[in-house]
Protein backbone atom coordinates (compact mmCIF):
# COMPACT_ATOMS: atom_id res chain seq x y z
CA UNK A 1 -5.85 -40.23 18.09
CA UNK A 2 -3.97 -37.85 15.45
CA UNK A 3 -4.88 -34.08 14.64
CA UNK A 4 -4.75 -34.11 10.86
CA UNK A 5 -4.30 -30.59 9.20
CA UNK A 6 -5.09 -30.03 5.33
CA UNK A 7 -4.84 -27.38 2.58
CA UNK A 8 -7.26 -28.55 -0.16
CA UNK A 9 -6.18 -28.39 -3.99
CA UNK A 10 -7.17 -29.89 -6.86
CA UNK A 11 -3.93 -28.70 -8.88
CA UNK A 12 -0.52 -30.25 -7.00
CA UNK A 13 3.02 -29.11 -7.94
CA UNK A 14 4.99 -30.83 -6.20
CA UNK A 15 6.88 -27.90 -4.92
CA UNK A 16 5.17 -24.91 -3.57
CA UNK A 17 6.34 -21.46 -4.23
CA UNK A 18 4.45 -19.36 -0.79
CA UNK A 19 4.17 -21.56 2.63
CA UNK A 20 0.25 -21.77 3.54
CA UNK A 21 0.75 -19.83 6.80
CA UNK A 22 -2.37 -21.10 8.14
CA UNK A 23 -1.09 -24.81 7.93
CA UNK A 24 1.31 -24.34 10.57
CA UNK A 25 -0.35 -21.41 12.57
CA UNK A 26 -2.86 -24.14 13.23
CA UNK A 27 -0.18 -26.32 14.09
CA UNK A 28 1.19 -24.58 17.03
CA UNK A 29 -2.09 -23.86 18.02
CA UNK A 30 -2.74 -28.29 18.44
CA UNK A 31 -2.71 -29.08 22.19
CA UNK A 32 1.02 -30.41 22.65
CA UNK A 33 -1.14 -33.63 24.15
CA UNK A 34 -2.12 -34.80 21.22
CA UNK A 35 1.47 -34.91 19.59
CA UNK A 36 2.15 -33.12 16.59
CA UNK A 37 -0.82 -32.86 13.50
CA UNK A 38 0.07 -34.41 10.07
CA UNK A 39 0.34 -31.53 7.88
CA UNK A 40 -0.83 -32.53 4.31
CA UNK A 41 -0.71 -29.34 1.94
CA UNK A 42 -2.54 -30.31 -1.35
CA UNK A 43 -0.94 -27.90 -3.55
CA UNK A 44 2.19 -30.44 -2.85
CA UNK A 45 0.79 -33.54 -3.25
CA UNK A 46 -2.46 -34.93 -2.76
CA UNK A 47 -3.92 -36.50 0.84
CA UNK A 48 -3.60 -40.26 1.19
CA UNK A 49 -6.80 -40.96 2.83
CA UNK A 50 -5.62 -44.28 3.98
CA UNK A 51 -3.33 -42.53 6.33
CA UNK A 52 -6.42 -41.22 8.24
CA UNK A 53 -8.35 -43.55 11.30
CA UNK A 54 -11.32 -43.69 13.20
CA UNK A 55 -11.45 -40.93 16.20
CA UNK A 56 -8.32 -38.77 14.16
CA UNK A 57 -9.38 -35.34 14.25
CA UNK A 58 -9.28 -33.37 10.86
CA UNK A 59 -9.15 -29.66 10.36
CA UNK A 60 -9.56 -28.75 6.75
CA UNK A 61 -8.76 -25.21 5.74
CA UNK A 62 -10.91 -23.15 2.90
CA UNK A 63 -11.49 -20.57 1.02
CA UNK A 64 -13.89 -20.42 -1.65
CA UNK A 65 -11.71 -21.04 -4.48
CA UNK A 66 -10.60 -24.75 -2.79
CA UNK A 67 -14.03 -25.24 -1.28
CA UNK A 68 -15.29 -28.12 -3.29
CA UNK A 69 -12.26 -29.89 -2.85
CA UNK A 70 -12.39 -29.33 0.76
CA UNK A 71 -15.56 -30.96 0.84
CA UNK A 72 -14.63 -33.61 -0.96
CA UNK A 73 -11.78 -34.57 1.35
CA UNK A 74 -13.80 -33.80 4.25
CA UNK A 75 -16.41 -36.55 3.29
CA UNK A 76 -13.49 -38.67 2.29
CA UNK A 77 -12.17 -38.18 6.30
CA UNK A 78 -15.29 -38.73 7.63
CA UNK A 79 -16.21 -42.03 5.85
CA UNK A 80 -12.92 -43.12 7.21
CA UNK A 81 -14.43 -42.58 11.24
CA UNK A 82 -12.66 -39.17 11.79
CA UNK A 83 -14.07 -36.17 12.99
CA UNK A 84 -13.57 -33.25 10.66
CA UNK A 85 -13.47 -29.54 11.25
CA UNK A 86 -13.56 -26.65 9.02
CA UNK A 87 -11.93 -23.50 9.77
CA UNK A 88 -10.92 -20.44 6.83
CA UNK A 89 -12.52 -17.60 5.15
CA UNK A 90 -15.20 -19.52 3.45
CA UNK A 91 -16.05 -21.61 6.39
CA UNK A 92 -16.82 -18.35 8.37
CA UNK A 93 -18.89 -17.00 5.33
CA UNK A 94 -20.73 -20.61 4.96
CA UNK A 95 -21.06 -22.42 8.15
CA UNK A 96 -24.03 -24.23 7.64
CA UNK A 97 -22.88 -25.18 3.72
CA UNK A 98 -19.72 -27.11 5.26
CA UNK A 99 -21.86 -28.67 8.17
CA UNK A 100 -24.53 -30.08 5.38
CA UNK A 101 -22.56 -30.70 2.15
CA UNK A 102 -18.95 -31.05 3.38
CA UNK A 103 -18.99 -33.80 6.55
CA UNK A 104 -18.24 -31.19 8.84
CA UNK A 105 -18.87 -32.17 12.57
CA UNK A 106 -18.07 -28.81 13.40
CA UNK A 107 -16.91 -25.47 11.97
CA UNK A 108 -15.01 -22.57 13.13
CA UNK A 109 -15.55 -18.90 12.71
CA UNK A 110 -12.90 -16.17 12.40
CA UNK A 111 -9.17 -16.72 13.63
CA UNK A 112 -8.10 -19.84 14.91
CA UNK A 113 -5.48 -18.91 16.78
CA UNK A 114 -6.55 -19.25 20.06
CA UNK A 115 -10.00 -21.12 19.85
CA UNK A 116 -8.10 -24.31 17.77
CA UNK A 117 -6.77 -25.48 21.51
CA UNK A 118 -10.81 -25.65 22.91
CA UNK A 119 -12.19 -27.50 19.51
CA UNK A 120 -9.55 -30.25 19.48
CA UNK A 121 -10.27 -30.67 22.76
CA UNK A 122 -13.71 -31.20 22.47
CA UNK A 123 -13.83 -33.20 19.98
CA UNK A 124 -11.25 -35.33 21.50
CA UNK A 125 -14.03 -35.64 24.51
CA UNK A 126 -16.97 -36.28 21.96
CA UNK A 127 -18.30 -32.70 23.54
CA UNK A 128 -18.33 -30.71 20.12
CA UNK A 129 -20.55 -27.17 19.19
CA UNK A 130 -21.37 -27.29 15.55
CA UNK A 131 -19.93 -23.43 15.33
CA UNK A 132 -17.52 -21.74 17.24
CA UNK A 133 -16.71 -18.29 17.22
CA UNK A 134 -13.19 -17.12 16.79
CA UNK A 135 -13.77 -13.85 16.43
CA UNK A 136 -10.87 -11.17 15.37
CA UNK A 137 -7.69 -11.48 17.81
CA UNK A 138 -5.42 -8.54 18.63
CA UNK A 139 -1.86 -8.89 17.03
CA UNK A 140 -0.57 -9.67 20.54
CA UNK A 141 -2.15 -13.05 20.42
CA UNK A 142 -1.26 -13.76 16.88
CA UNK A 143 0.58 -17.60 17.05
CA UNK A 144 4.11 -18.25 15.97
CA UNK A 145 3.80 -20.71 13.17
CA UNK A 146 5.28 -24.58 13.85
CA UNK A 147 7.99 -24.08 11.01
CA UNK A 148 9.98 -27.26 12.15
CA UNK A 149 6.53 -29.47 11.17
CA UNK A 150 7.41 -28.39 7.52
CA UNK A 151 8.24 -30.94 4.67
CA UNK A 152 11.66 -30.66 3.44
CA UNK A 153 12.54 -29.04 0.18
CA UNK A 154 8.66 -28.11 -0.46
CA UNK A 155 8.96 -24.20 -0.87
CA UNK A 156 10.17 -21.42 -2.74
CA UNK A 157 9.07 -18.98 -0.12
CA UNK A 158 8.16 -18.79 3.55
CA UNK A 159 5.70 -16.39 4.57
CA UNK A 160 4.95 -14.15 7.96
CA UNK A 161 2.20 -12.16 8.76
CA UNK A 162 2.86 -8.83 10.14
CA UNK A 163 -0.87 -7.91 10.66
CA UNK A 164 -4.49 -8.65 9.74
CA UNK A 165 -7.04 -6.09 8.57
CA UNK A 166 -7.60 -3.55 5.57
CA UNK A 167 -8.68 -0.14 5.93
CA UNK A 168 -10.03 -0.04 2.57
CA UNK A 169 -13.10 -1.33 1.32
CA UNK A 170 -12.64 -2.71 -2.53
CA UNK A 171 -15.84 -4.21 -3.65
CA UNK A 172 -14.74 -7.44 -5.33
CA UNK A 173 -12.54 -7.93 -2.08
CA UNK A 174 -13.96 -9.80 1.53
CA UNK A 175 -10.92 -9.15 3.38
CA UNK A 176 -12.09 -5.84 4.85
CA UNK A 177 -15.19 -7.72 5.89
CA UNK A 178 -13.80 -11.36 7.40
CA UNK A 179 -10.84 -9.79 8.67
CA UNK A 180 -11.81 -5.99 9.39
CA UNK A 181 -11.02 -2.63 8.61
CA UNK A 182 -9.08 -1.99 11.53
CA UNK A 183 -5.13 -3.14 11.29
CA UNK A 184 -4.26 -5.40 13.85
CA UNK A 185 -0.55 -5.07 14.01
CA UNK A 186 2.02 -8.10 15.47
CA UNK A 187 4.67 -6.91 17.62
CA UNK A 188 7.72 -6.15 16.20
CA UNK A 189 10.02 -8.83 18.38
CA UNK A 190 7.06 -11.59 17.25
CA UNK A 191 7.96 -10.89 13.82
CA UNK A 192 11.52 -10.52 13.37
CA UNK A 193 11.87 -14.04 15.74
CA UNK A 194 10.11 -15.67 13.21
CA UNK A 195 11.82 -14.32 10.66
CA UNK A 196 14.81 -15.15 11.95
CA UNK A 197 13.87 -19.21 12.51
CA UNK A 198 13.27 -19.18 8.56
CA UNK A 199 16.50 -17.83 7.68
CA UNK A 200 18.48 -20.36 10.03
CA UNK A 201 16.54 -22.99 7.99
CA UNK A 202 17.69 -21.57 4.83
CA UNK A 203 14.95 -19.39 3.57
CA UNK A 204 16.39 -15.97 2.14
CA UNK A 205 13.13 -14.94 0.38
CA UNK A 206 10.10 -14.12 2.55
CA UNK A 207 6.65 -13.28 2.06
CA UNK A 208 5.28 -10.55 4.29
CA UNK A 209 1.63 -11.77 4.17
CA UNK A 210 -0.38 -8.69 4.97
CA UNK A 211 -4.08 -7.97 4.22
CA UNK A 212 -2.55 -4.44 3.77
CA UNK A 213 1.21 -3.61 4.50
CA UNK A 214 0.46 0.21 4.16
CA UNK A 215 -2.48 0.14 6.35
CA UNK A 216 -1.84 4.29 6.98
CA UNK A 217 -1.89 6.28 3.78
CA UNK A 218 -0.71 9.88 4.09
CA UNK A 219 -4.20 11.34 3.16
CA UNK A 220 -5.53 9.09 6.03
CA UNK A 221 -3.25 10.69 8.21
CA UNK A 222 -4.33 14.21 7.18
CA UNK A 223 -7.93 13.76 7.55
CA UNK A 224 -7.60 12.46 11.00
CA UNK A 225 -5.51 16.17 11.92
CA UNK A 226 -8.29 17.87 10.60
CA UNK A 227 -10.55 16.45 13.40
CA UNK A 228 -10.63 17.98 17.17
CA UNK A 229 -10.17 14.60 18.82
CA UNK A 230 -6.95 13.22 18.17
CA UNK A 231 -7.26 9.89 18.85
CA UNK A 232 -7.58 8.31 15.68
CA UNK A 233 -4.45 10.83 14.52
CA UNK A 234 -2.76 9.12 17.61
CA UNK A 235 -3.80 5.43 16.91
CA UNK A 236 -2.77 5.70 13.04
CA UNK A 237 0.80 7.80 13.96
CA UNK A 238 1.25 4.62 15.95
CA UNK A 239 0.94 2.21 13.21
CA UNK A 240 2.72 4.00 11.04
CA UNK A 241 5.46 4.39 13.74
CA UNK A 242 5.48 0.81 14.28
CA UNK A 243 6.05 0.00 10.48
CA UNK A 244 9.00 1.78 10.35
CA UNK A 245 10.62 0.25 13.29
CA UNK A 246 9.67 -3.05 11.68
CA UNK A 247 11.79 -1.62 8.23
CA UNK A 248 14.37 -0.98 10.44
CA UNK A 249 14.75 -3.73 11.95
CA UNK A 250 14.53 -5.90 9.24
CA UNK A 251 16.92 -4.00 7.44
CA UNK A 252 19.46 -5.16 10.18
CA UNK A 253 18.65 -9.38 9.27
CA UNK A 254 21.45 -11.03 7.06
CA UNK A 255 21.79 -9.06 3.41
CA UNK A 256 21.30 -12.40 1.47
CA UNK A 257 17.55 -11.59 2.85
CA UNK A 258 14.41 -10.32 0.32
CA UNK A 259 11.02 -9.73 0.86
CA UNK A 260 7.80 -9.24 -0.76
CA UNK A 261 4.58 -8.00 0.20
CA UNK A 262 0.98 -6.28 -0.73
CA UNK A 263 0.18 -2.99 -0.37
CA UNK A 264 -2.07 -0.38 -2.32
CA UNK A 265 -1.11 2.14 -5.03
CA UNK A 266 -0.93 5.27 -2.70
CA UNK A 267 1.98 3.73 -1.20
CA UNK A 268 4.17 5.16 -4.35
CA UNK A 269 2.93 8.71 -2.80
CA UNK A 270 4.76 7.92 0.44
CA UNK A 271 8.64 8.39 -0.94
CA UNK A 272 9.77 7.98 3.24
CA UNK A 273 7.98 4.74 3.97
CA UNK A 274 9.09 3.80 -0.04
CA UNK A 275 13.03 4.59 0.88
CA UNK A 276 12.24 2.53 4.09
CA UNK A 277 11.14 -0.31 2.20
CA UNK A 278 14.21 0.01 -0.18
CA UNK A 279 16.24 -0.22 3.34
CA UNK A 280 14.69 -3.16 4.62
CA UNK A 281 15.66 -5.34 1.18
CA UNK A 282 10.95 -4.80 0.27
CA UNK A 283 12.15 -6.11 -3.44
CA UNK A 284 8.94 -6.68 -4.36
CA UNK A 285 4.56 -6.16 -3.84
CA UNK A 286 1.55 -7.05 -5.07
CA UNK A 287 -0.07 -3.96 -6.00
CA UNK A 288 -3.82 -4.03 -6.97
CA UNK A 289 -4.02 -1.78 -10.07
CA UNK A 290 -7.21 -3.43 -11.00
CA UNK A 291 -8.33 -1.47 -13.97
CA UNK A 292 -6.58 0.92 -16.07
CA UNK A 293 -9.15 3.69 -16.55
CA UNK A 294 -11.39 5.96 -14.35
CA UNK A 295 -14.48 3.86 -15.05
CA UNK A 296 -13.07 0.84 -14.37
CA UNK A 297 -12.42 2.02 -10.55
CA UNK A 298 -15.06 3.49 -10.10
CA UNK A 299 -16.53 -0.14 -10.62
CA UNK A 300 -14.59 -1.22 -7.79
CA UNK A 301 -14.85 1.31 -5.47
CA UNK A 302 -11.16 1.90 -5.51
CA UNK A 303 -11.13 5.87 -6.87
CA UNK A 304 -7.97 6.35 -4.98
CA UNK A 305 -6.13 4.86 -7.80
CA UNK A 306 -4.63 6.41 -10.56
CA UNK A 307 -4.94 5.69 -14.28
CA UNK A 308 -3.69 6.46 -17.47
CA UNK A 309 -0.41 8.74 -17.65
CA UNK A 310 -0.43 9.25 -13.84
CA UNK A 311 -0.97 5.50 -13.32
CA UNK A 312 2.13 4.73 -15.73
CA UNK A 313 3.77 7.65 -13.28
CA UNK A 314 3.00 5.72 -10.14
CA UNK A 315 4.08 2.17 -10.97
CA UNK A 316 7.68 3.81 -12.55
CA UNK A 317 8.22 5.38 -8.51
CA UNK A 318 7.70 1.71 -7.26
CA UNK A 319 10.67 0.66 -9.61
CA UNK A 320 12.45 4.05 -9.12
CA UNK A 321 12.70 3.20 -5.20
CA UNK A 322 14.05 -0.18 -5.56
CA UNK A 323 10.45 -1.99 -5.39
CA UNK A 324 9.44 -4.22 -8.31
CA UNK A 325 5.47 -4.81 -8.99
CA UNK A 326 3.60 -7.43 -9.40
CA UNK A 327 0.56 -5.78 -10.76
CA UNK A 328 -3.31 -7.26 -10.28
CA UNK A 329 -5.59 -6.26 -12.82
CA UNK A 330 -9.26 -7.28 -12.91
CA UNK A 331 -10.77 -8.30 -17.04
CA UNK A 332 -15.00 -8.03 -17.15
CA UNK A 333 -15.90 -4.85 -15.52
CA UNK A 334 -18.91 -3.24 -16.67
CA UNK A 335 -16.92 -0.34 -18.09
CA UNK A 336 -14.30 -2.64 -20.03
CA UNK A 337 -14.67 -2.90 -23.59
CA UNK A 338 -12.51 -5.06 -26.49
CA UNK A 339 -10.01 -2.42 -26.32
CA UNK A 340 -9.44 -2.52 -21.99
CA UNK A 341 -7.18 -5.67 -22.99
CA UNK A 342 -4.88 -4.07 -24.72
CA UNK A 343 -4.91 -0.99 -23.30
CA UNK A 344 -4.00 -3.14 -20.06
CA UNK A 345 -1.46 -4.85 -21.63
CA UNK A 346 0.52 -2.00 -23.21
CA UNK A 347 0.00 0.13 -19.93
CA UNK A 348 1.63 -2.80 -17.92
CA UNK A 349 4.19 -2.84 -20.10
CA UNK A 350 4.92 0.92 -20.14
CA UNK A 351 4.79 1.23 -16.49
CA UNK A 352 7.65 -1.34 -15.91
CA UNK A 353 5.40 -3.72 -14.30
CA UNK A 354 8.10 -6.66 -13.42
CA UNK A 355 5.19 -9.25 -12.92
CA UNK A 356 1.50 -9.26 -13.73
CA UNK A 357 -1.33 -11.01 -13.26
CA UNK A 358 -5.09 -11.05 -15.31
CA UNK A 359 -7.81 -12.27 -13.39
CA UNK A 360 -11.43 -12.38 -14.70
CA UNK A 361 -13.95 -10.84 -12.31
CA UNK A 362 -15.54 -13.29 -10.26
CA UNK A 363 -18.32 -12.56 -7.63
CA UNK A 364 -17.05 -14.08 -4.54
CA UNK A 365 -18.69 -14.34 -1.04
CA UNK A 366 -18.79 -11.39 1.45
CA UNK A 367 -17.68 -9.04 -1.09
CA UNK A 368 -20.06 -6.17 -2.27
CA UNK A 369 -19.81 -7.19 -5.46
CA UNK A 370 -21.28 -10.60 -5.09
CA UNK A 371 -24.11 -9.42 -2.76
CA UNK A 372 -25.27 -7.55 -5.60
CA UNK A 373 -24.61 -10.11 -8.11
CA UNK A 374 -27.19 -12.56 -6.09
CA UNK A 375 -29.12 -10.20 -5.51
CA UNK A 376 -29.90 -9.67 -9.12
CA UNK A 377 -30.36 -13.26 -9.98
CA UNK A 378 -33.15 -13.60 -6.79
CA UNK A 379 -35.14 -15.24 -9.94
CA UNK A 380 -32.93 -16.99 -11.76
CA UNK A 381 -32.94 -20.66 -11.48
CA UNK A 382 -29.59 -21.53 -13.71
CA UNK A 383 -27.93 -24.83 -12.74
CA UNK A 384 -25.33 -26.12 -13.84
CA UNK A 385 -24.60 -29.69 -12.98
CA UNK A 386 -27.09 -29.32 -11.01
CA UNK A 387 -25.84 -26.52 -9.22
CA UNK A 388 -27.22 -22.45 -8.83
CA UNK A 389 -25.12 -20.38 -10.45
CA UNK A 390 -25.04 -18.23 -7.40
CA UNK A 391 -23.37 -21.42 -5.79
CA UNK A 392 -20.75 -21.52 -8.47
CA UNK A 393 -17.62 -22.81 -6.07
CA UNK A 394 -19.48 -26.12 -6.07
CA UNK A 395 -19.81 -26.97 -9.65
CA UNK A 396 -17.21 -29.56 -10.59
CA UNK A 397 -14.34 -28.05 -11.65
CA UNK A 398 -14.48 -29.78 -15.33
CA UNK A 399 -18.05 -27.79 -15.68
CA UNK A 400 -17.35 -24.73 -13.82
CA UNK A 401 -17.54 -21.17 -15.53
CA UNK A 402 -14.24 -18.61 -16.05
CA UNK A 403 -16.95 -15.71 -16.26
CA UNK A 404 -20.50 -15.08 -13.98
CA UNK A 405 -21.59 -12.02 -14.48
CA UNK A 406 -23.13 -10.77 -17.82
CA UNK A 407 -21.52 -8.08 -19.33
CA UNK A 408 -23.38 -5.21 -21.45
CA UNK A 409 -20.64 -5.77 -24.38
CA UNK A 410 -18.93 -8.73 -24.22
CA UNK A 411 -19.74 -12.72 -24.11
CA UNK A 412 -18.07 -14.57 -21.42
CA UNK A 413 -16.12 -16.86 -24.28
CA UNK A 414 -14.74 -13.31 -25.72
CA UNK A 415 -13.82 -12.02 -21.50
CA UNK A 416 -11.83 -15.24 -20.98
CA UNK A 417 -10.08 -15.27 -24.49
CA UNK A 418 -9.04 -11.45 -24.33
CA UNK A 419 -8.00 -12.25 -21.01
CA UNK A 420 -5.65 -15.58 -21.72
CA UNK A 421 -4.47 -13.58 -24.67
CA UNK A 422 -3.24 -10.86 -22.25
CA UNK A 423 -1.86 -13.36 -20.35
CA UNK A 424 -0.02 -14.82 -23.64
CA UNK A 425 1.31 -11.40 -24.79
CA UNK A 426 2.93 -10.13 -21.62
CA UNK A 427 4.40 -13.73 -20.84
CA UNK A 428 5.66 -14.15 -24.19
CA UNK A 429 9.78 -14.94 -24.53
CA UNK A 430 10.36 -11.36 -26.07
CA UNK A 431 8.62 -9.48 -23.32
CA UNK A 432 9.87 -11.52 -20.36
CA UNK A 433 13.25 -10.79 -21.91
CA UNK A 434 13.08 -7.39 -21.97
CA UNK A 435 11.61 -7.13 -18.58
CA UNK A 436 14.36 -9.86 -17.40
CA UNK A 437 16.74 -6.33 -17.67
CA UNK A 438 16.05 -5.53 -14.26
CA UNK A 439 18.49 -8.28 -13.07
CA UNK A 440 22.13 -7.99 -14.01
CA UNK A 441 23.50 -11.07 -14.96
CA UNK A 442 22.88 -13.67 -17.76
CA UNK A 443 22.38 -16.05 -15.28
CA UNK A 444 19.83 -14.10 -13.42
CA UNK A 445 18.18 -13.35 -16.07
CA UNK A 446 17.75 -16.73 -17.33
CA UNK A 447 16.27 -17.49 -14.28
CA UNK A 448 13.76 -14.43 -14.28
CA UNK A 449 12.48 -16.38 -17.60
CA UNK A 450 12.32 -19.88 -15.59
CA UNK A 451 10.55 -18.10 -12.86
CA UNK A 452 8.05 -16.11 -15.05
CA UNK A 453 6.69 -19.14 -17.38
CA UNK A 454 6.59 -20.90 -14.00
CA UNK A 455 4.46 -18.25 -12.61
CA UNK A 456 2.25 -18.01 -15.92
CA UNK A 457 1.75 -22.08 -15.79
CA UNK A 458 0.91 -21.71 -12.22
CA UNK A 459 -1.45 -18.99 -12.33
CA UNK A 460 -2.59 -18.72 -16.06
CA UNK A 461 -3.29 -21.95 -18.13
CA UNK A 462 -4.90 -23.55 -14.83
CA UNK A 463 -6.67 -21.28 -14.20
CA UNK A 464 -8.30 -19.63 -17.11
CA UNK A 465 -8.40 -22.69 -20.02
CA UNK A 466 -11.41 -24.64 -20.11
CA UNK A 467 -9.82 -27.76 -21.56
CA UNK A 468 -9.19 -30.51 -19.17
CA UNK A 469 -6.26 -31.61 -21.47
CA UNK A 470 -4.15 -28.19 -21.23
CA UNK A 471 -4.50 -28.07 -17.48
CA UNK A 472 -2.96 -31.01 -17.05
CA UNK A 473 -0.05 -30.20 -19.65
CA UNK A 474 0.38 -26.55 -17.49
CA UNK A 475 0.21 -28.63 -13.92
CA UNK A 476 2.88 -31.16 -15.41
CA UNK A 477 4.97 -28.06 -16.66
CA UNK A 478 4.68 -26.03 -13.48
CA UNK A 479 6.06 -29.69 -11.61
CA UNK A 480 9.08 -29.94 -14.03
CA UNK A 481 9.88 -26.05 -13.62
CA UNK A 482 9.42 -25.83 -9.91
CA UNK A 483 11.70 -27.44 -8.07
CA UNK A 484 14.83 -26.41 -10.33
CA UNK A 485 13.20 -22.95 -9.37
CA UNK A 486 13.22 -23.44 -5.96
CA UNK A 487 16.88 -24.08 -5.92
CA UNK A 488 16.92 -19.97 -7.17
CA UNK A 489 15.11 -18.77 -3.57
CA UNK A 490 16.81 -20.97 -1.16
CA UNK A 491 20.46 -19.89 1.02
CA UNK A 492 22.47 -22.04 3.30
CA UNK A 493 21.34 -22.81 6.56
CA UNK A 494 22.12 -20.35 9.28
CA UNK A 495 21.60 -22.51 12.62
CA UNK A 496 23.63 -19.71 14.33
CA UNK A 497 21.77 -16.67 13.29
CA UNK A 498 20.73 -14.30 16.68
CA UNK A 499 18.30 -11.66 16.63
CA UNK A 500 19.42 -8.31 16.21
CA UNK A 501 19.22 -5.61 18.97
């Protein structure tokens, strides 16, 4: 019997440019009885079924974007006589849709971490639950991730989590719901071991994988004073303290060593924890503008924002601190109108936003926004290849919608046009040229270019164009491009690398 772990795509590259954490989280957590899983990661190359036997165990990992093809390999597994568990953000949303529609023999809820051991277990015996609860672990019990299980030459980027949880409470976001709105912090010493590992394999570029790597804004900070019991001042000083002597300590690792992250916009209102990041080689975060005026964030719930002039303001102190943006912006609020696109566009621009990305607003599960969305189609009995619309991650992907939600102005063709033209304008040669100044040499700026049409096949043409024919072009791109980009991220091995005091 083999423990089988998969990441489900319908788009491979070939290379991958962020490790799926989860992937070998789940790994360590595999009872060292069983040997060590098979790791397949889709986005890679796609599963070989054949390699799969009767009484393997399979744990497939989704979210609701890779859902359907989750499904689809699931059934494939358990034609083949394996038993196949589900585990991921969607699975804990939709328990009862993987059971029924995706082969599942059982599912788990919540973090794996420490449940994974039990399930394999029991399905080993022939003893499974059809759910388990895994519930929300403290950092302390966070797993170290089986990094030596990883395919050679795959990656751009390795990744670490640091903690789990969001404070805030964005509407077209789950996190703050699956995860929680408390942080729940790693120790430092877990982290900076792992960290180290990757760089002795040769990874200089890491991806601090964070719900929320600012989980303690200042104004947090000053509302808690304000109250008579000081515990929540205490427990939040404490987080914040223990960010800092993360910083620190990373700032000590080898000096060939970036990293990139995600935190909000009031972060560039924090110029200490900004100079920290500066010092601990932070290059880089994904910063969720979403929308570009006051209406627009009001949609989302996210008023803490800025926009306009003081927006432009904001993203310039990321850059002026050593931190370069890659900025999320959301296309189909309620608010946006014909001109929102290139109002977006320019601002991004302006602001000296060093990456960007365009994403359509889609109504996924546990976020506010989508429990209003079905909510308002109670009646409506749209199908669409035989599929509700409020089910929309399970409409083949040749049939499925770019836009859900009706807007008061706009058609969805018009949204997802606007949108890919965005996407066209910002990514053009000029523009990535002129942003490519934030790198020194000719060389490095060459490869800024590489690495930004990469990230625009990657992200943009396959995931906004409706023809079949120009996804596959993008996909075949994106594999050409990839793994002469890879050889951009990765260092020489440092088997000898200690941890610093």
């Amino acid at each position: 019997m083999r423990v089988h772990l998969v990441n489900p795509s319908h788009v491979s590259f070939g290379v991958g440019v962020i490790t799926p954490r989860w992937l070998y989280v789940i790994a360590a957590a595999t009872p060292l009885e069983f040997g060590d899983p098979v790791i397949v990661d889709e986005t890679l190359n796609p599963i070989d079924i054949s390699t799969i036997n009767a009484g393997d165990i399979v744990g497939v990992g989704i979210h609701t974007g890779n859902a359907l093809r989750g499904y689809e390999v699931g059934k494939a597994a358990r034609a083949a006589g394996a038993t196949v568990i589900y585990g991921g953000i969607h699975a804990t949303l939709y328990p009862d849709e993987a059971l029924d529609i995706g082969g599942a023999h059982a599912v788990v809820k919540g973090d794996g971490d420490a449940i994974w051991a039990d399930v394999v277990r029991a399905g080993h015996a022939g003893t499974l639950r059809r759910i388990y609860e895994g519930g929300r672990i403290e950092g302390t019990e966070f797993i170290r991730a089986r990094w030596d299980l990883m395919p050679d030459n795959s990656y751009m980027w390795a990744s670490v989590q640091t903690l789990r949880g969001c404070p805030k409470h964005c509407s077209f976001c789950s996190v703050w719901r699956t995860d929680g709105q408390k942080p729940r912090p790693r120790t430092t010493d877990a982290v900076i071991s792992e960290v180290v590992e990757l760089r002795k394999r040769g990874f200089r570029f890491i991806a601090l994988a964070d719900d929320n790597f600012y989980p303690v804004p200042l104004a947090d900070l000053k509302m808690a004073a304000r109250r008579a019991d000081p515990t929540t001042l205490n427990n939040l000083t404490a987080i914040r303290n223990e960010r800092f002597e993360l910083m620190e300590r990373l700032a000590k690792l080898p000096e060939d060593m970036i990293f990139f992250t995600q935190i909000t916009m009031e972060a560039s209102e924090d110029l200490e924890f900004l100079a920290a990041m500066r010092r601990a080689r932070i290059k880089g975060a994904l910063v969720g503008v979403e929308s570009v005026t006051a209406e627009g964030l009001k949609d989302v719930y996210k008023p803490f924002n800025a926009y306009g002039d003081e927006l432009v303001k904001r993203l310039r102190t990321f850059r002026e601190n050593g931190v370069h943006v890659l900025g999320s912006f959301i296309f189909g609020l309620p608010s946006d109108g014909p001109s929102t696109f290139d109002a977006t566009a320019a601002l991004a621009q302006a602001a000296g936003v060093t990456f960007a990305q365009f994403v359509m607003l889609t109504p996924f599960p546990g976020t506010l926004d989508f429990a209003a969305w079905e909510k308002s189609l109670a009646n409506d009995e749209t199908k669409i290849a035989g599929v509700p619309i409020t089910r929309h991650w399970l409409i083949p992907q040749a049939n499925r919608p770019k836009v859900y939600t009706p807007h008061p102005r706009m058609s969805a063709d018009e949204i997802r046009e606007r949108t890919q033209g965005v996407w066209d304008k910002f990514y053009s040669l000029s523009q990535i040229w002129e942003r490519s100044k934030c790198v020194k040499s000719i060389k490095s700026r060459l490869a800024f270019v590489l690495i930004s049409k990469l990230y625009r096949q990657m992200y943009a043409n396959t995931g906004i164009a409706t023809d079949s024919a120009r996804v596959n072009r993008s996909a075949q791109w994106a594999r050409m491009i990839a793994k002469p980009c890879r050889r951009l991220f990765v260092g020489k091995p440092m088997p000898d690398l200690e941890v610093p005091a």
